[in-house]
C-alpha atoms as a PDB file:
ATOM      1  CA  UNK A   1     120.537  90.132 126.344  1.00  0.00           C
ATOM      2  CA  UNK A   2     118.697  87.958 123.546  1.00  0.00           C
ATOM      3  CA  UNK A   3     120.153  90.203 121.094  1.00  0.00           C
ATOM      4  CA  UNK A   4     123.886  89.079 122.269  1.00  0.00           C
ATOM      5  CA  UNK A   5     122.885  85.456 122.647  1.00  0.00           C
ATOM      6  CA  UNK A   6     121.475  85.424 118.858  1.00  0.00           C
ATOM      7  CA  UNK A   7     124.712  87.714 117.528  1.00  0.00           C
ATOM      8  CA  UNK A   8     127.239  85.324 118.851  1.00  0.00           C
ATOM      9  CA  UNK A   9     125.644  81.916 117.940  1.00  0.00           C
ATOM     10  CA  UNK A  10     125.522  80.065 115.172  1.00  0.00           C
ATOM     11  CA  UNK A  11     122.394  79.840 112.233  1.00  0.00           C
ATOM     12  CA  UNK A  12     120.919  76.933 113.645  1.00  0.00           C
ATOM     13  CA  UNK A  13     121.213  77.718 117.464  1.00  0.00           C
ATOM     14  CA  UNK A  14     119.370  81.458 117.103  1.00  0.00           C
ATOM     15  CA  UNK A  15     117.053  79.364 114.346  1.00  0.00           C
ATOM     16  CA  UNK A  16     115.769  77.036 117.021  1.00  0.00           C
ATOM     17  CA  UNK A  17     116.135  79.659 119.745  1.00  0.00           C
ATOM     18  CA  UNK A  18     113.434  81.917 117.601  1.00  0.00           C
ATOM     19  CA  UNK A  19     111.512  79.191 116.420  1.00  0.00           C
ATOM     20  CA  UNK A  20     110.162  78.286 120.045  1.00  0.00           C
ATOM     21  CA  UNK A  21     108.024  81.643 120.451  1.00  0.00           C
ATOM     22  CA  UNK A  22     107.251  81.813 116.809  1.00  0.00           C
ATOM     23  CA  UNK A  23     105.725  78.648 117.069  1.00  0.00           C
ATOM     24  CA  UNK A  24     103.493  79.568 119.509  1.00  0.00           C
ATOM     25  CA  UNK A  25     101.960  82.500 117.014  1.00  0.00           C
ATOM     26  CA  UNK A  26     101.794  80.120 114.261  1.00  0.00           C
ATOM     27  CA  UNK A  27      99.855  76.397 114.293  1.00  0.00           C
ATOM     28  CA  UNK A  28     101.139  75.160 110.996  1.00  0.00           C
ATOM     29  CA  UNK A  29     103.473  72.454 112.271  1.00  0.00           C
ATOM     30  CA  UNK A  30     104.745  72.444 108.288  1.00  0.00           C
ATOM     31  CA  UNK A  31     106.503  76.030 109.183  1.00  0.00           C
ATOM     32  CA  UNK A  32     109.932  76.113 109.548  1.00  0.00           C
ATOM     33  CA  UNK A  33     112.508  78.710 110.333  1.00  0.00           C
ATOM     34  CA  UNK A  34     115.884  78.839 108.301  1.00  0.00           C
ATOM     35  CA  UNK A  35     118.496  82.073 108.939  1.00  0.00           C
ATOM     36  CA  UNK A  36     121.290  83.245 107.345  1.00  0.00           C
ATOM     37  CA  UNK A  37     124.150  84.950 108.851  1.00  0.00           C
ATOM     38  CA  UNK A  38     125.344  88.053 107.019  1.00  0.00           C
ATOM     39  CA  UNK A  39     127.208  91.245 107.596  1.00  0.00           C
ATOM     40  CA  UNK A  40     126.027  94.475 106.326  1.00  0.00           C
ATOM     41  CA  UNK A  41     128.211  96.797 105.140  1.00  0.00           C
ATOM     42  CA  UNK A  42     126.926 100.726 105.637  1.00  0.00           C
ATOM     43  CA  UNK A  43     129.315 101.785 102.839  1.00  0.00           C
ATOM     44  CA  UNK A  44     127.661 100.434 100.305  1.00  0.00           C
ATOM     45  CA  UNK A  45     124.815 102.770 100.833  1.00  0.00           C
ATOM     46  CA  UNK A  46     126.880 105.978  99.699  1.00  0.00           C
ATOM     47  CA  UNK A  47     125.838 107.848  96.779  1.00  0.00           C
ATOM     48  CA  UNK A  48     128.427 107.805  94.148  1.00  0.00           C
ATOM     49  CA  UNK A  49     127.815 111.549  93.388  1.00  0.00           C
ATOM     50  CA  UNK A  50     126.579 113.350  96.590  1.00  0.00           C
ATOM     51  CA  UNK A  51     125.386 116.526  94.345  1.00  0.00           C
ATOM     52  CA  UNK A  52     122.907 116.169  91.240  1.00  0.00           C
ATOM     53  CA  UNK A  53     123.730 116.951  87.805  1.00  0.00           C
ATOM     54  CA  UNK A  54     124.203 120.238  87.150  1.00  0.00           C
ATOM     55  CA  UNK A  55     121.060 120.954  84.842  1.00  0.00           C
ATOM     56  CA  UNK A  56     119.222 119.226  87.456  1.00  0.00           C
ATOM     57  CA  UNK A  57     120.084 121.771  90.079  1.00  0.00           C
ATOM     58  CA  UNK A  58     117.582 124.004  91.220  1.00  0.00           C
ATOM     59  CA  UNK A  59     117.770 126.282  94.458  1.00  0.00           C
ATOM     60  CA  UNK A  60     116.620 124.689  97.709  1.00  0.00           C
ATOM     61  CA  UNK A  61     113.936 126.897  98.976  1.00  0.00           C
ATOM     62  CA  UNK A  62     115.098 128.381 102.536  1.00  0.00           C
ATOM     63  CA  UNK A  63     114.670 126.359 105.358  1.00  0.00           C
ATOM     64  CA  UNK A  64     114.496 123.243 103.139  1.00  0.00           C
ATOM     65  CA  UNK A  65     117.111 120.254 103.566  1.00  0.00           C
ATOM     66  CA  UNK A  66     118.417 119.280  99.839  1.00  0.00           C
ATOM     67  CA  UNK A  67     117.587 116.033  98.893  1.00  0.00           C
ATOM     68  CA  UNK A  68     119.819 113.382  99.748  1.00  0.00           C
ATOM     69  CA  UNK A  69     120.079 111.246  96.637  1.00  0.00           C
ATOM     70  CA  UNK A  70     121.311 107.682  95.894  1.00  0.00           C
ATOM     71  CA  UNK A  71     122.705 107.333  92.184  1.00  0.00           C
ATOM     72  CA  UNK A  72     122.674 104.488  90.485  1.00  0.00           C
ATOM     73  CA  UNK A  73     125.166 102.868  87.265  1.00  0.00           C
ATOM     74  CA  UNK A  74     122.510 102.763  84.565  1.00  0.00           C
ATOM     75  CA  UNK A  75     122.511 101.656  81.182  1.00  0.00           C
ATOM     76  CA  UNK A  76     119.687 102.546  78.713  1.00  0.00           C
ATOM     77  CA  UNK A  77     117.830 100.499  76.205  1.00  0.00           C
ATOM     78  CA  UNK A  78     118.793 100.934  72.746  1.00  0.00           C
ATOM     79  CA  UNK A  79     116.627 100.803  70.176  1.00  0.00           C
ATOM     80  CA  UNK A  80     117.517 101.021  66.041  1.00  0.00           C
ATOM     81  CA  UNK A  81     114.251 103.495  65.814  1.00  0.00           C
ATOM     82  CA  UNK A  82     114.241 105.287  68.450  1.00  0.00           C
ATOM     83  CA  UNK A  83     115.390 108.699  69.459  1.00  0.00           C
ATOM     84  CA  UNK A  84     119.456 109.710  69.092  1.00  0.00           C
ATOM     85  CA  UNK A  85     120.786 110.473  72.863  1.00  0.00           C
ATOM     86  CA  UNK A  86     121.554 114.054  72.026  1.00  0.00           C
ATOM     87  CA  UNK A  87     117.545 114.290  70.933  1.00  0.00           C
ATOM     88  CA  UNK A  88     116.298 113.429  74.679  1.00  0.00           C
ATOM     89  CA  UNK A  89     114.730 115.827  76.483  1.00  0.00           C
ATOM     90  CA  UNK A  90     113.441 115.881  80.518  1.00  0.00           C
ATOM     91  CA  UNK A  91     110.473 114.308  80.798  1.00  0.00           C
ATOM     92  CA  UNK A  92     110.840 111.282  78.240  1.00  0.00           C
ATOM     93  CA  UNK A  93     110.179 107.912  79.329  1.00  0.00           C
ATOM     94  CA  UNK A  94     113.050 105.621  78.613  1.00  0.00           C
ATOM     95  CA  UNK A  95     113.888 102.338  80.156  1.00  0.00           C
ATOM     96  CA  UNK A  96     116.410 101.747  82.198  1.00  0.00           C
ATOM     97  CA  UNK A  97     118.664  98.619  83.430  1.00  0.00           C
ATOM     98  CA  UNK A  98     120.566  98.977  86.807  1.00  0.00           C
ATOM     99  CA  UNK A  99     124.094  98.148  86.353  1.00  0.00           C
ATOM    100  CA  UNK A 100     125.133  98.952  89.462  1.00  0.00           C
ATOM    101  CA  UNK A 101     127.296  96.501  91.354  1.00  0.00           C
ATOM    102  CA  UNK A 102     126.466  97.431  95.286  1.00  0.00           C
ATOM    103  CA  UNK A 103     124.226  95.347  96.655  1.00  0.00           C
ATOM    104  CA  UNK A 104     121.858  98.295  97.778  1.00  0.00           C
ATOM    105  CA  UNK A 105     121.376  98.568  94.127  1.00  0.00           C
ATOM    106  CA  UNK A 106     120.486  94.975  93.136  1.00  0.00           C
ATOM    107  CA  UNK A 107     117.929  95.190  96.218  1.00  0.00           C
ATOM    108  CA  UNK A 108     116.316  98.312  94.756  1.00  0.00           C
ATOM    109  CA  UNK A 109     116.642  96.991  91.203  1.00  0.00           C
ATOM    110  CA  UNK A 110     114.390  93.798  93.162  1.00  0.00           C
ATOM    111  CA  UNK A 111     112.192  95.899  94.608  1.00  0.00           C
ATOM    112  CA  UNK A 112     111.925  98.318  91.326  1.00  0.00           C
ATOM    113  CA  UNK A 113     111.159  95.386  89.132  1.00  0.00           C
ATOM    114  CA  UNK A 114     114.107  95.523  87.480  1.00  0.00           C
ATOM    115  CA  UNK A 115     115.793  92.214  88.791  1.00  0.00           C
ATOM    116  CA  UNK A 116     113.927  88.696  88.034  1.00  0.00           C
ATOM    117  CA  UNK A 117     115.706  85.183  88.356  1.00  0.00           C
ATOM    118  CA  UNK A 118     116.405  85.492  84.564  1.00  0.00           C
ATOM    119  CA  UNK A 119     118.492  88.566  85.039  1.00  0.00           C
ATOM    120  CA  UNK A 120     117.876  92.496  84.557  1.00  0.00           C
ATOM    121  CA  UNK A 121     114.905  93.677  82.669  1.00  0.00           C
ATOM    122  CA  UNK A 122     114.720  97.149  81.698  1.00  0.00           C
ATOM    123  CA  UNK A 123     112.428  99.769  84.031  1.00  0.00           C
ATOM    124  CA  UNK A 124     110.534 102.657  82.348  1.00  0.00           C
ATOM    125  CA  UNK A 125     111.754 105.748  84.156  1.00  0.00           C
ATOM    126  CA  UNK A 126     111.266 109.549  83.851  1.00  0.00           C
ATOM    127  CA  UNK A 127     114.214 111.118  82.307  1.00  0.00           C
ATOM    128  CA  UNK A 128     115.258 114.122  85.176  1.00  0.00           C
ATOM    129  CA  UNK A 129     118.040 115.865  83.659  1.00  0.00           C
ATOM    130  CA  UNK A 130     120.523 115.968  80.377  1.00  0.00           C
ATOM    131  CA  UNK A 131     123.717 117.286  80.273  1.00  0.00           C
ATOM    132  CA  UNK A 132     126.321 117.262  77.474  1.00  0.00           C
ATOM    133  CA  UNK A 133     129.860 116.360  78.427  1.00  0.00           C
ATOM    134  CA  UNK A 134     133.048 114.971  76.268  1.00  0.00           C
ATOM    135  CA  UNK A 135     132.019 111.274  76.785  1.00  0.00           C
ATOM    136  CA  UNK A 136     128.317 112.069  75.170  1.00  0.00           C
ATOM    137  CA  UNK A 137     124.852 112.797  76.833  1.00  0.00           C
ATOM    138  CA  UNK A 138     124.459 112.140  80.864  1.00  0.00           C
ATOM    139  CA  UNK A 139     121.034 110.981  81.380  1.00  0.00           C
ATOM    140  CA  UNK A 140     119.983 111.084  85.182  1.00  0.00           C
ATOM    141  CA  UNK A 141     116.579 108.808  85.332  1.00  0.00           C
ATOM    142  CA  UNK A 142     114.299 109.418  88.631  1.00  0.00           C
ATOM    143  CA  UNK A 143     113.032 105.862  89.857  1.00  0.00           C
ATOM    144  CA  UNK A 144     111.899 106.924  93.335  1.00  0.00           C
ATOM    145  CA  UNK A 145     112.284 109.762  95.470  1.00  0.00           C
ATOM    146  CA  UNK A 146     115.950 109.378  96.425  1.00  0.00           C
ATOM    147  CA  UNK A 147     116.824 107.098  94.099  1.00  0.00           C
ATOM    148  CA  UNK A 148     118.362 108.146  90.558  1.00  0.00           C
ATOM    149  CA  UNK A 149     119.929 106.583  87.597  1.00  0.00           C
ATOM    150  CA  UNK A 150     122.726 108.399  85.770  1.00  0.00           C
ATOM    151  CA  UNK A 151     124.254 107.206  82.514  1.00  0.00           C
ATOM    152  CA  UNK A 152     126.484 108.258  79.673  1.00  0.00           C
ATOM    153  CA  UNK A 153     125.680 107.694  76.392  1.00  0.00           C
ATOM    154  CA  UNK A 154     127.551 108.605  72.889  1.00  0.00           C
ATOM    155  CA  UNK A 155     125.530 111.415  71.364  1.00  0.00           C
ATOM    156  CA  UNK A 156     124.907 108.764  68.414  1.00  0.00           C
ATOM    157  CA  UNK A 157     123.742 106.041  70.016  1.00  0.00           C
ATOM    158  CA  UNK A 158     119.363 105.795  69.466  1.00  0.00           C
ATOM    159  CA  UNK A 159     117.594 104.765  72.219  1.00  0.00           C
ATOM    160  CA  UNK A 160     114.245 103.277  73.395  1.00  0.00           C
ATOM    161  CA  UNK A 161     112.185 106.292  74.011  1.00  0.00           C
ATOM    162  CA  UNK A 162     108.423 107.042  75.113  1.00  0.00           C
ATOM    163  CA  UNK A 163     108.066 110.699  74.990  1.00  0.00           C
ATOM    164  CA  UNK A 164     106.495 112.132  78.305  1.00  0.00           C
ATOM    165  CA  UNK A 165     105.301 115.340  79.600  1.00  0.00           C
ATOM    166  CA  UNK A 166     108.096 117.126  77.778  1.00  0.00           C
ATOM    167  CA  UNK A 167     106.495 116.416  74.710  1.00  0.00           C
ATOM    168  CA  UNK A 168     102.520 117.320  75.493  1.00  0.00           C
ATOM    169  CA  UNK A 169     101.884 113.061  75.335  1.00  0.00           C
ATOM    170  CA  UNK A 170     101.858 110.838  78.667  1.00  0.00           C
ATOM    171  CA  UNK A 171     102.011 111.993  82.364  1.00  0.00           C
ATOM    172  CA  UNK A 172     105.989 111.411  82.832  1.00  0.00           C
ATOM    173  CA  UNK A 173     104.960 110.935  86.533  1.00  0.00           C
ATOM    174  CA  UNK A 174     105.734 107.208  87.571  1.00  0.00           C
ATOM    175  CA  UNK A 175     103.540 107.583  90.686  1.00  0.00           C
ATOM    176  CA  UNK A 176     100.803 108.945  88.996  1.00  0.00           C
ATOM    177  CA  UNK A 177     101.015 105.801  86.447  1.00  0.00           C
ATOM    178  CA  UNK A 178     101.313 103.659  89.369  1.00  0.00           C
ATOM    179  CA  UNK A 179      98.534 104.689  91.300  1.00  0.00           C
ATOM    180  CA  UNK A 180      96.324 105.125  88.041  1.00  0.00           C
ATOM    181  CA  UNK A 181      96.676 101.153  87.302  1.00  0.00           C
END
């Protein structure tokens, strides 16, 4: 029933309707309650490849689900030193921007880091998989679990690189980084 009345009524109307019993939980008579309208659209929240890339497959074990994985537009940082695209390996730390338009992405780019008022700023992220193809290298990044980054980059092109487990130096595990400090 208060679900319907707040659905069907305008900002201000469910604002003040809300703001009555919140007020009661809160004494600071500075607090104020503004809403926004908005409708979400469950298609944005599809995967643009449902299946990883194909160097990244392995065999679900029996009785396991497969992953379901979002996949992000990436671009990678470039860097005039740094390592050629063909010369990346699994396990190297590069850094990341999310390109994606959705707005599922731009919330996880937010919540990643990657997104400040001033625009995108790159993410260090484990590179999961390579795989050569006409258009160059296709790097798939891992930023969370269910949530991956796949780019393609000309063979040529030299890119901002930390090398990571796949090169004896660094962990190459973000959660192990992030819950080390």
């Amino acid at each position: 029933e208060l679900f319907d009345r707040l659905r069907d009524a305008e900002s201000a109307a469910a604002a003040e309707e809300l703001a009555v019993p919140l007020r009661s939980h809160f004494r600071d008579p500075g607090l104020s309650l503004r809403l926004k309208k908005d409708i979400l659209d469950l298609g944005q929240f599809q995967s643009l490849r449902k299946i990883p890339a194909p160097s990244a497959r392995k065999p679900a074990p029996r009785g396991e689900r497969a992953e379901d994985l979002l996949v992000l537009k990436i671009s990678l940082e470039e860097d005039a030193e740094g390592l050629s695209a063909a010369e990346l390996h699994a396990g190297d730390m590069v850094f990341a921007r999310i390109v994606d338009g959705r707005d599922i992405a731009q919330y996880l780019a937010r919540l990643f880091g990657g997104l400040t008022a001033q625009g995108t700023v790159p993410i260090e992220a484990p590179v999961e998989a390579i795989e050569s193809n006409a258009g160059g290298t296709l790097a798939r990044v891992r930023f969370a679990v269910g949530v991956a980054g796949d780019a393609i980059v000309p063979d040529s092109r030299r890119l901002k690189v930390a090398h990571g487990a796949a090169h004896g130096r660094g962990d190459g595990s973000w959660w192990r980084r992030f819950f080390k400090g």
